[in-house]
C-alpha atoms as a PDB file:
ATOM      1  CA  UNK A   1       0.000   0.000   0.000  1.00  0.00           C
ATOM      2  CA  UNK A   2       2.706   2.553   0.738  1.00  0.00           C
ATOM      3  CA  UNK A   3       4.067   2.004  -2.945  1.00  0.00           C
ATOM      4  CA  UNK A   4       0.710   2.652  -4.592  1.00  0.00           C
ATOM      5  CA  UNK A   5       0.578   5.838  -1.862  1.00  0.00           C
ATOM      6  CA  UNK A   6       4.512   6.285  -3.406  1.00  0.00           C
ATOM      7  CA  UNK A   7       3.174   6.320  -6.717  1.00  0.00           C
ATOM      8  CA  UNK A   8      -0.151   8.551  -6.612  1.00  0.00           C
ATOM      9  CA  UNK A   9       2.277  10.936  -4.774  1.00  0.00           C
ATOM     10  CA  UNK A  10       4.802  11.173  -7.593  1.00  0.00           C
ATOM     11  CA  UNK A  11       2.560  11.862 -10.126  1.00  0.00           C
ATOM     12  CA  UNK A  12       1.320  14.540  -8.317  1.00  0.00           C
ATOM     13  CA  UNK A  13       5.127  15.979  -8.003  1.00  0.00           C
ATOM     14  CA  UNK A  14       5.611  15.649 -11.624  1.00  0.00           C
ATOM     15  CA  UNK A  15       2.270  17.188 -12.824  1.00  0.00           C
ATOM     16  CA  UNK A  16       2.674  19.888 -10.546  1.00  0.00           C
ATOM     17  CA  UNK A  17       5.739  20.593 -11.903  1.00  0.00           C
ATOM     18  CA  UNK A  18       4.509  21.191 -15.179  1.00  0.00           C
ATOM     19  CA  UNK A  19       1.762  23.696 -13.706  1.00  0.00           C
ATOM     20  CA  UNK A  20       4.645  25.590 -11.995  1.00  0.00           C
ATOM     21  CA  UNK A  21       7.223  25.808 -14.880  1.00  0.00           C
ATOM     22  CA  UNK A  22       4.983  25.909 -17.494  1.00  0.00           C
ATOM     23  CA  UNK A  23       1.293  27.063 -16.945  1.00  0.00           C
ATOM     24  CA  UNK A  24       0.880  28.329 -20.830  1.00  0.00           C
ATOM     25  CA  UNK A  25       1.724  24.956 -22.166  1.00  0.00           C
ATOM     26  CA  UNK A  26      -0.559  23.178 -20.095  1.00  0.00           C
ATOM     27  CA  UNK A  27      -3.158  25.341 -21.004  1.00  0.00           C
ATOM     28  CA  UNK A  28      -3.061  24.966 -24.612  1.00  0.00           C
ATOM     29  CA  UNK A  29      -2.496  20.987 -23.687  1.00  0.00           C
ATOM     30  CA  UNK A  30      -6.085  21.182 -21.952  1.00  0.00           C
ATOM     31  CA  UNK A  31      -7.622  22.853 -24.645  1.00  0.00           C
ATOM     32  CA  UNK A  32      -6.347  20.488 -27.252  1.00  0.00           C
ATOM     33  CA  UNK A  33      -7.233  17.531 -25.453  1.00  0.00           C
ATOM     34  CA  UNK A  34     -10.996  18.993 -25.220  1.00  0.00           C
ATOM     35  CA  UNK A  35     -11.115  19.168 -29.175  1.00  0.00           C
ATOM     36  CA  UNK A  36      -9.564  15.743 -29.549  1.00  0.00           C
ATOM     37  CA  UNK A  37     -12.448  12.951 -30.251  1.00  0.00           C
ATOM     38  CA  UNK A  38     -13.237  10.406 -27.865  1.00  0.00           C
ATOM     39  CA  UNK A  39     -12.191   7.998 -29.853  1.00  0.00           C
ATOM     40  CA  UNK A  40      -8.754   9.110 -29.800  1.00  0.00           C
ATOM     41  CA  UNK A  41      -8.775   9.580 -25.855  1.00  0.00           C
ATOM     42  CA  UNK A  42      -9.974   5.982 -25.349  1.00  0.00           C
ATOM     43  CA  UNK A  43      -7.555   4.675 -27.836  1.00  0.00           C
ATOM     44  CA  UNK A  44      -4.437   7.132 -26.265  1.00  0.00           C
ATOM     45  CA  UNK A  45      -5.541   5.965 -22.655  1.00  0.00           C
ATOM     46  CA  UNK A  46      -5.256   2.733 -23.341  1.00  0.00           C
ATOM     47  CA  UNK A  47      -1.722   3.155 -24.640  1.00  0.00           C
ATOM     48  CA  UNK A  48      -1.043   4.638 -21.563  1.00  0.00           C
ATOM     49  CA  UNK A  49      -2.434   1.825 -19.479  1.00  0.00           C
ATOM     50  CA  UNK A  50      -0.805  -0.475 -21.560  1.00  0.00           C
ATOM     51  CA  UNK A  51       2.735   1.126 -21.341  1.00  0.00           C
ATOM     52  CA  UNK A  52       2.711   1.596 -17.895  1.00  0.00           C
ATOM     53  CA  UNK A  53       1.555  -1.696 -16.726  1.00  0.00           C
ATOM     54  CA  UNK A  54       4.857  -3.181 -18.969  1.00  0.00           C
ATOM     55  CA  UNK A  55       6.794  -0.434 -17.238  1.00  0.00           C
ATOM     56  CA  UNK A  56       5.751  -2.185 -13.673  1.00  0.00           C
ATOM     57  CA  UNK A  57       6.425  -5.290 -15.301  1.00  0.00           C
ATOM     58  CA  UNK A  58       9.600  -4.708 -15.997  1.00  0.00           C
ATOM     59  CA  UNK A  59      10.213  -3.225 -12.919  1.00  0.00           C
ATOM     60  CA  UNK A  60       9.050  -5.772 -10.842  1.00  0.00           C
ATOM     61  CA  UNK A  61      10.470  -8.937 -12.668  1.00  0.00           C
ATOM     62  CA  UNK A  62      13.862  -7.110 -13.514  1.00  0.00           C
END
């Protein structure tokens, strides 16, 4: 449990980081992602899921 509390925390520090050093950029990331289709979202999210859970993977068995 504290590794998934590690984790959650993390991402926090690194999106917060992107707020802080670039709040512009993160705006016009927000906007694009709201004109982006749904389809797209579902099929980038699931990239994303995908990745990562290799990433732990590999993590975990190496």
């Amino acid at each position: 449990m504290i590794n998934l509390s590690l984790a959650f925390a993390l991402i926090m520090v690194i999106e917060g980081l992107c707020y802080v050093i670039m709040p512009g950029k993160m705006k016009e990331m927000m906007e694009l992602v709201q004109r982006l289709p749904d389809e797209k979202l579902h099929i980038f999210g699931l990239v994303s899921v995908l990745f990562g859970l290799a990433w732990v993977w590999f993590i975990v068995k190496f």
